[in-house]
Protein backbone atom coordinates (compact mmCIF):
# COMPACT_ATOMS: atom_id res chain seq x y z
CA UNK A 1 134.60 -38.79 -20.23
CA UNK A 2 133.74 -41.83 -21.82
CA UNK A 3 130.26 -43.49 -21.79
CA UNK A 4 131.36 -46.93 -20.49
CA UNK A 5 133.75 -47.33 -17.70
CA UNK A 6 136.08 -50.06 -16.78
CA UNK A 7 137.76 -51.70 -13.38
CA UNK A 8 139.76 -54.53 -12.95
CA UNK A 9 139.62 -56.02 -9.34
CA UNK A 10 142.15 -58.81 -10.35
CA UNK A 11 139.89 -61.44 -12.38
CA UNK A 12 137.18 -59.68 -12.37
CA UNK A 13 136.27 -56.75 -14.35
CA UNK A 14 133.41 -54.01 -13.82
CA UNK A 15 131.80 -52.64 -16.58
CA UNK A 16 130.38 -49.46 -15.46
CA UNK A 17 127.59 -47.77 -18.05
CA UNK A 18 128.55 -43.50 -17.60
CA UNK A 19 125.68 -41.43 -19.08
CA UNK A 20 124.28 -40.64 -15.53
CA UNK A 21 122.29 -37.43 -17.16
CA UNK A 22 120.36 -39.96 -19.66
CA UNK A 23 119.84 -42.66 -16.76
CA UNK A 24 122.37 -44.23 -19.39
CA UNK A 25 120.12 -44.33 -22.15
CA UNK A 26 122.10 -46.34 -24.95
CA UNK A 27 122.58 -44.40 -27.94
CA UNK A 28 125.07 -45.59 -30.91
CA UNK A 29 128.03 -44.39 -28.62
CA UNK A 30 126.99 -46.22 -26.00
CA UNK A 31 126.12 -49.48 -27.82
CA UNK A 32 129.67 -49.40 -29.94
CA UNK A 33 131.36 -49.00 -26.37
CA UNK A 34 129.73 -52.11 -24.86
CA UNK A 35 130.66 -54.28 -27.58
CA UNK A 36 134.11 -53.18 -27.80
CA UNK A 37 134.24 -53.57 -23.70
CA UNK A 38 132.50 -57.14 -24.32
CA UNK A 39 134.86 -58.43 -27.12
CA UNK A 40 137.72 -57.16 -25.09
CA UNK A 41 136.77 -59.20 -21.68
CA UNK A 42 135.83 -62.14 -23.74
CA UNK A 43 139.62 -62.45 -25.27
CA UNK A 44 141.12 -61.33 -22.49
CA UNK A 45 142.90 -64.62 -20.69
CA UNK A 46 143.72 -62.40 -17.49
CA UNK A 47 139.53 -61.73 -16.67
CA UNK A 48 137.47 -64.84 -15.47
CA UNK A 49 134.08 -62.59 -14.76
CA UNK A 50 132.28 -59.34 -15.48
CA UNK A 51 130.01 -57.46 -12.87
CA UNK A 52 127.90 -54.41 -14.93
CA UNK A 53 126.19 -51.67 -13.51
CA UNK A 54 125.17 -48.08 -14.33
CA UNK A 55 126.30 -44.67 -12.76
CA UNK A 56 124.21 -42.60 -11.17
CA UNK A 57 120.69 -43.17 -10.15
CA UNK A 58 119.60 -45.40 -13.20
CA UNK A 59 121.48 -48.80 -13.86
CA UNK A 60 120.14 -48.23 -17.87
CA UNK A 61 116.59 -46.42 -19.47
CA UNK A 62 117.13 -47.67 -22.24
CA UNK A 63 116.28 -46.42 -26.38
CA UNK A 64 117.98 -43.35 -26.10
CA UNK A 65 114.52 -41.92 -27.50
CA UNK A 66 116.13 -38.71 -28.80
CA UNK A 67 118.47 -40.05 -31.03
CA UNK A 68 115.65 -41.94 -32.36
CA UNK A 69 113.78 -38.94 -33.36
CA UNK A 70 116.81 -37.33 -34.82
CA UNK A 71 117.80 -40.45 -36.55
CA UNK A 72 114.20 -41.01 -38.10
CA UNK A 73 114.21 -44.53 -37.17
CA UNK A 74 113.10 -46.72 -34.22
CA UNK A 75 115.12 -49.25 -31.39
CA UNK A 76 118.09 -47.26 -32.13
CA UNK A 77 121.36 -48.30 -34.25
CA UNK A 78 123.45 -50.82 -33.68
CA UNK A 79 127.24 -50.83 -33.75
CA UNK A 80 129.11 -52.33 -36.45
CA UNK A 81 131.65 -54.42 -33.98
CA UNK A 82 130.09 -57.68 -32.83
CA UNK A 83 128.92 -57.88 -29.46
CA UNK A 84 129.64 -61.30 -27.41
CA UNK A 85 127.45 -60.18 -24.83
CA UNK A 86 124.37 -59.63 -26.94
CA UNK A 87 124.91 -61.99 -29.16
CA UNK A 88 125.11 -64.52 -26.69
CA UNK A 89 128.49 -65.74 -27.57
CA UNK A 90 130.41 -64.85 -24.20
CA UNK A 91 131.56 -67.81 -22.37
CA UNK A 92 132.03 -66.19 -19.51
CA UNK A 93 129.49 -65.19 -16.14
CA UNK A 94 128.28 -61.46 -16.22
CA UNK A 95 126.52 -60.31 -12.90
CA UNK A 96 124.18 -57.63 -13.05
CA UNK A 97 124.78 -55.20 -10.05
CA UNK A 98 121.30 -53.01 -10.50
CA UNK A 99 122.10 -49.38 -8.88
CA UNK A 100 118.26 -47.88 -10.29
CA UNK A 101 116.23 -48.05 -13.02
CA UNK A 102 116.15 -51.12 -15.76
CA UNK A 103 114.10 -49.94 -18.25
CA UNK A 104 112.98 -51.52 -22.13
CA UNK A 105 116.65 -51.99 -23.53
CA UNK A 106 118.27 -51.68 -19.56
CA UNK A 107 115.86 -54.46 -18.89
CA UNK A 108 116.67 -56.98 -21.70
CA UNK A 109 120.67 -56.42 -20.37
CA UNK A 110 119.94 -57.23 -16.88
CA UNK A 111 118.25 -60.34 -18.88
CA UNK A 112 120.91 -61.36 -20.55
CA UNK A 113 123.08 -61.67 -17.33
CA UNK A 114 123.96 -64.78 -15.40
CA UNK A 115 123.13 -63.52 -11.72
CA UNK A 116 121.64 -60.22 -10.64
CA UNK A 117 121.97 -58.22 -7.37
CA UNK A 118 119.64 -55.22 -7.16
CA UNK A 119 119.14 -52.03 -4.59
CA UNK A 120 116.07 -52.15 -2.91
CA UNK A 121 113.76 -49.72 -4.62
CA UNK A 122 115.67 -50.24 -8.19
CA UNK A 123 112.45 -50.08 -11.02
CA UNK A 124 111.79 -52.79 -13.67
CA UNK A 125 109.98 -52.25 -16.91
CA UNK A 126 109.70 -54.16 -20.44
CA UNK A 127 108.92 -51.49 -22.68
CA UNK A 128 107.82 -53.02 -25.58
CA UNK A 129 104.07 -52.59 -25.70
CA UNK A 130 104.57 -49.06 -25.30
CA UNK A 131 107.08 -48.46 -28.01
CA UNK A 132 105.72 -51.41 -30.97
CA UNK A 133 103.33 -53.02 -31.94
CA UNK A 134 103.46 -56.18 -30.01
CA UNK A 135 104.89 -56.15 -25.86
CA UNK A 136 107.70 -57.84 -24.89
CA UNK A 137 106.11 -61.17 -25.44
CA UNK A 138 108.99 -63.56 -24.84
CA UNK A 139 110.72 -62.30 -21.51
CA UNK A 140 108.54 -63.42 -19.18
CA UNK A 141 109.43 -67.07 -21.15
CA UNK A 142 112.48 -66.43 -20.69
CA UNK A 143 112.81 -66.25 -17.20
CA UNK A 144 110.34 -69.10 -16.51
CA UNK A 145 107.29 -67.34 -14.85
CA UNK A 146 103.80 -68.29 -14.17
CA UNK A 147 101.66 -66.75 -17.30
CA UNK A 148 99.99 -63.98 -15.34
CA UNK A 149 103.56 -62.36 -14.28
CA UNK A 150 104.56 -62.82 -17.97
CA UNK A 151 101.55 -60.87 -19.22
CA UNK A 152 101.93 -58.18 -16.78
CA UNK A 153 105.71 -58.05 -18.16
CA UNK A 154 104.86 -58.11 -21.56
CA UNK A 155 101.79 -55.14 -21.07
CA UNK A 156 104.50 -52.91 -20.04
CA UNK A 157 104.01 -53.15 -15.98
CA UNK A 158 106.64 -51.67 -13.97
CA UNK A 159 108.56 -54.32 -10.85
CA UNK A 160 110.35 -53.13 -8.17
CA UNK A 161 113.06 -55.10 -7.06
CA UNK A 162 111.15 -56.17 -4.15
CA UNK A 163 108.42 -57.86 -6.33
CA UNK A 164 111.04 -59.31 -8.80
CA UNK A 165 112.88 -60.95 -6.01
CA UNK A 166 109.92 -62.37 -4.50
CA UNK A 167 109.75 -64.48 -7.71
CA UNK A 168 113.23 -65.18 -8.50
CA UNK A 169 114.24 -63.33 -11.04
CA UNK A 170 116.91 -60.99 -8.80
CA UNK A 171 119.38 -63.12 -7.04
CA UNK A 172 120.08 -60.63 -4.07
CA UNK A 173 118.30 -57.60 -2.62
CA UNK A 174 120.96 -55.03 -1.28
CA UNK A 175 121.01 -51.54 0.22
CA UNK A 176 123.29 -49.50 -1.93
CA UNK A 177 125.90 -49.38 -0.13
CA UNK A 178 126.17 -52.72 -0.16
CA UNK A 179 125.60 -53.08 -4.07
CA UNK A 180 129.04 -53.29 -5.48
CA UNK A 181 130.28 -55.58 -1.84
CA UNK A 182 127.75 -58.42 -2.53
CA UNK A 183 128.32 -58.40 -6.52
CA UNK A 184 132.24 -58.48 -5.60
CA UNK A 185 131.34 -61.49 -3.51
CA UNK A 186 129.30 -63.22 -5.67
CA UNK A 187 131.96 -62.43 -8.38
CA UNK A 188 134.82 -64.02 -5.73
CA UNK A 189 132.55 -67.41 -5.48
CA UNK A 190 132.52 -67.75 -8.81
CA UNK A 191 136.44 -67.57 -9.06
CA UNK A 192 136.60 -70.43 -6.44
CA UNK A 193 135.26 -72.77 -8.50
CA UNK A 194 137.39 -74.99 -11.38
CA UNK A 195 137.57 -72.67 -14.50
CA UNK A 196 135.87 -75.68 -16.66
CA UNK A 197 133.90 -76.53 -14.14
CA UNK A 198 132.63 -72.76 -14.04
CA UNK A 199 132.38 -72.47 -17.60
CA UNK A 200 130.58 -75.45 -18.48
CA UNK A 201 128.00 -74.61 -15.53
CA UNK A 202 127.09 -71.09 -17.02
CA UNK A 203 126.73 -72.84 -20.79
CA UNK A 204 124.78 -75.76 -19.30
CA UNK A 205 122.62 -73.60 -17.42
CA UNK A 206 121.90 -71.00 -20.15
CA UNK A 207 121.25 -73.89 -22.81
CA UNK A 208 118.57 -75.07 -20.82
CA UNK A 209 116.53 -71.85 -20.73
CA UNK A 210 113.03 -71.51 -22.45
CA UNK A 211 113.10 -69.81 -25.85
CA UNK A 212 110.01 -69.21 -27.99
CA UNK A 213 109.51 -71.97 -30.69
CA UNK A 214 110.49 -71.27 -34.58
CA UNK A 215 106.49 -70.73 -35.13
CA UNK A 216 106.03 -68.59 -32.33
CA UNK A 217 109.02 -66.36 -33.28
CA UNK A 218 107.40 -66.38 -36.61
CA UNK A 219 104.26 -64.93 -35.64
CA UNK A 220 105.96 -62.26 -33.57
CA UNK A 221 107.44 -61.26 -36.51
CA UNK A 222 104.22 -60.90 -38.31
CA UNK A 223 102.66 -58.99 -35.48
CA UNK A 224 105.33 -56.52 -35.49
CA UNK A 225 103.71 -55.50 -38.32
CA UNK A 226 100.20 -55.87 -37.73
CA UNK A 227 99.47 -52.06 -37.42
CA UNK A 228 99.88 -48.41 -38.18
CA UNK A 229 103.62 -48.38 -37.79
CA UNK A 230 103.43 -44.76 -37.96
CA UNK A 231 102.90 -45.00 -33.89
CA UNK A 232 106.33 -46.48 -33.18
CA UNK A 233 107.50 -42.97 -33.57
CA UNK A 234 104.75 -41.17 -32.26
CA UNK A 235 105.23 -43.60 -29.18
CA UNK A 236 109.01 -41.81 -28.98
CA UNK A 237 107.60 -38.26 -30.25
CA UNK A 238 104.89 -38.24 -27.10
CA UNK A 239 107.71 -39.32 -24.52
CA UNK A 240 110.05 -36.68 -26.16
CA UNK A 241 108.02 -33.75 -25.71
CA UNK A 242 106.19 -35.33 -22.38
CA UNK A 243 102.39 -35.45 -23.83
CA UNK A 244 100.01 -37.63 -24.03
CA UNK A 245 100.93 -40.25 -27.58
CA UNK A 246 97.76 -40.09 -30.66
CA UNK A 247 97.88 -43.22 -31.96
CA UNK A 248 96.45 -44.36 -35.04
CA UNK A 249 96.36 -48.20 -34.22
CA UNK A 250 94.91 -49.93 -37.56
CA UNK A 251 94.99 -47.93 -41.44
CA UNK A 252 92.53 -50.16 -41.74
CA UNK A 253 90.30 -50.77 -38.52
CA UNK A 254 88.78 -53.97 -39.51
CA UNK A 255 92.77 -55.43 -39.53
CA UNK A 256 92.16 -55.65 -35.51
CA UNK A 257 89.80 -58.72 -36.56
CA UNK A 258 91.98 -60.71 -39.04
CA UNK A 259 95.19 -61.42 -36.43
CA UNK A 260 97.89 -63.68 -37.96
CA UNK A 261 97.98 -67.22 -36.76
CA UNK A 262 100.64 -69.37 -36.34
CA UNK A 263 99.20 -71.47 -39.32
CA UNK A 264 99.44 -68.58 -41.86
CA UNK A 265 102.87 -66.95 -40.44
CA UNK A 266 106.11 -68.74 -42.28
CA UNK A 267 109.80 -67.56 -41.32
């Protein structure tokens, strides 16, 4: 069985994450997969646009936490082929079709797609603040919201899909039996349109959307260090074996007090 699944549907292809038992957590075979599936649509002259989901009840949970213990090492490895999708490289429209939960790594995907369609009830989280030392910081950016929402993002709040299409960031709100109809649909508009005229629209649009500044990426970078980084694991350890994390925060407690600035941070 293989961890990502494909359909073709003429133009359009469906990329279909298969770890149902993990909520698709994405380990190293799972991330090697995707980019291989992702190079392949992007070359392929036959495919015009790319609908991804998850099976099962979860569209993607994320770190695949366990492989992360037995690897030693946090986030997770990633695969040697280049990914288009990731990379953000892949000139052509991906629509998220969100079957359950997005979750830390599941959440930056549906983030890095063009339009989004989720099942009433699906679950939203960025994970970062509970996994690093600084929260996911930059999504709420991203996506343009008002700086309360962002915070709540970035401070590791879960969404439902009912909240995150009441401000815009989910296209469509579906029951899910309706999921994989509406994305289809969506996916069929798109192939109306001119091809350049399609292309061009997608680049346009994602050229024009907020990204930290050099400085502020710089100071993220410093305050992914700012802390005991013995607690990224213990983070993993505590979800692992379902107890409550001990975290160390500081070797040195005064550190708390003497926070990088975007003045003494260089890139």
């Amino acid at each position: 069985m293989s961890v990502v699944e494909t359909e073709r549907h003429g133009q359009i292809l469906v990329v279909r994450m298969n770890r149902p038992d993990r909520l698709n957590a994405l380990n190293h075979e799972m991330r090697t997969a995707l980019a291989e599936t992702w190079a392949g649509f992007r070359k392929d002259e036959g495919l015009e646009v790319a609908i991804f989901t998850g099976a099962g009840r979860g569209f993607c949970a994320g770190e695949d936490m366990k492989e992360s213990l037995k690897d030693g090492a946090p986030g997770g490895r990633r695969p040697a082929t280049e990914d288009p999708f990731m990379e953000g490289t892949l000139e052509k429209p991906v629509i998220a079709a969100i079957n359950g939960f997005a979750m830390g790594g599941g959440f930056m995907l549906v983030e890095r797609t063009d339009l989004r369609v989720a099942v009433r009830g699906a679950v939203f989280e960025v994970s970062e603040a509970k996994r690093w030392l600084l929260g996911g910081y930059n999504h709420g950016h991203i996506a343009n919201l008002p700086y309360p929402i962002a915070m709540e993002m970035a401070l590791g709040f879960r969404f439902t899909a009912e909240r995150f299409h009441e401000i815009g960031f989910v296209n469509r709100l579906v029951e899910p039996d309706q999921l994989m109809p509406t994305a289809l649909s969506m996916a069929e508009h798109l192939l109306t349109l001119p091809p350049a005229s399609r292309v061009n629209t997608v680049h346009m649009m994602r050229q024009m959307r907020p990204a930290p500044s050099a400085d502020m990426q710089a100071l993220a970078a410093a305050l992914h260090d700012h802390g005991d980084k013995n607690d990224l694991m213990e983070s993993r350890a505590a979800f692992a074996e379902k107890r409550k994390p001990d975290f160390k925060g500081w070797k040195d407690p005064a550190d708390r007090y003497r926070m990088p600035t975007v003045g003494s941070t260089k890139r």
